[in-house]
Protein backbone atom coordinates (compact mmCIF):
# COMPACT_ATOMS: atom_id res chain seq x y z
CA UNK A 1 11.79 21.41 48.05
CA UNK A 2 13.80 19.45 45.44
CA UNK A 3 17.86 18.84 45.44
CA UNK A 4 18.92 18.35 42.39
CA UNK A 5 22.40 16.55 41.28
CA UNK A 6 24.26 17.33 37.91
CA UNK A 7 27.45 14.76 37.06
CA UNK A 8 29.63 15.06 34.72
CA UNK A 9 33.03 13.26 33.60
CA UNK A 10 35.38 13.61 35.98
CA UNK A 11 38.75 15.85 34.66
CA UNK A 12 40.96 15.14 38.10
CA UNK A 13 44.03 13.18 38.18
CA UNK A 14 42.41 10.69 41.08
CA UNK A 15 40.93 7.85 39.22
CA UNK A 16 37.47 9.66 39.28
CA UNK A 17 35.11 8.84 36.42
CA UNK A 18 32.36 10.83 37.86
CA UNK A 19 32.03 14.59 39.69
CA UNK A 20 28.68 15.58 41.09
CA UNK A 21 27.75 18.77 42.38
CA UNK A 22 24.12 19.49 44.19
CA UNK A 23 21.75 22.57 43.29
CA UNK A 24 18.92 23.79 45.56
CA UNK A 25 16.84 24.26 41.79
CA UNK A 26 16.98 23.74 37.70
CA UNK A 27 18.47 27.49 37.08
CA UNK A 28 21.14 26.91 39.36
CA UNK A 29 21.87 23.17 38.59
CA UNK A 30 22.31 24.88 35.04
CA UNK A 31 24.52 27.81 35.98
CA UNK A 32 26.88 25.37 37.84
CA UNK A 33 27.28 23.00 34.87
CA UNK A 34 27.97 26.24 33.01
CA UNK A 35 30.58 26.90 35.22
CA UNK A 36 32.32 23.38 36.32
CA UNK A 37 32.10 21.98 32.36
CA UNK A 38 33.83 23.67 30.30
CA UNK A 39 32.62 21.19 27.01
CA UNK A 40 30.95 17.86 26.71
CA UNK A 41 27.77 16.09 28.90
CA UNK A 42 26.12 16.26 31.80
CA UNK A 43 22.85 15.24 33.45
CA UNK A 44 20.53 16.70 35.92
CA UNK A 45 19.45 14.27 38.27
CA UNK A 46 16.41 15.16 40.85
CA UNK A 47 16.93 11.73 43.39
CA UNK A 48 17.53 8.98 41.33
CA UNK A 49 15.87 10.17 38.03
CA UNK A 50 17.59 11.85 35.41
CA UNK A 51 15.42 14.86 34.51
CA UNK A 52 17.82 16.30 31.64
CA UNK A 53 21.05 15.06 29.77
CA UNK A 54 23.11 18.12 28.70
CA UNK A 55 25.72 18.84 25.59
CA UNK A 56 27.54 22.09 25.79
CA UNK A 57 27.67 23.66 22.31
CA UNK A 58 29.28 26.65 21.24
CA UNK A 59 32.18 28.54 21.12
CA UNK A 60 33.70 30.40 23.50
CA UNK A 61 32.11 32.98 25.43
CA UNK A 62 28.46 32.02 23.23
CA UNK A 63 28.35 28.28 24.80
CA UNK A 64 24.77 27.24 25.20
CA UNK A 65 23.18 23.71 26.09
CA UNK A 66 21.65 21.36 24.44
CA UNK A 67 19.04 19.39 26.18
CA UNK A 68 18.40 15.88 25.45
């Protein structure tokens, strides 16, 4: 069964540049960037690879992502 990653700029006051979060599968990788970035990038990374980069478009409550 795959982990996956998804990382994202980093909004603390700490010095971070990068925040990662793990997801037992795509969907849920998804639904946490959803929830943890607000606007910008991310990328979905299963191990090392990077299996999706991410731009949050949309307005308000009708964001949706764009997958490069």
């Amino acid at each position: 069964m795959n982990r996956y990653r998804i990382t994202y700029p980093a909004t603390g006051s700490h010095g971070e540049r990068q925040a990662s979060l793990d997801a037992p599968d795509l969907r849920t990788a998804l639904i946490v960037a959803d929830i943890n970035l607000h606007n910008g990038c991310a990328e979905i990374h299963d191990g090392a690879q990077c299996v999706a980069r991410l731009k949050k478009r949309g307005r308000s409550q009708a964001t949706f992502w764009e997958v490069g």
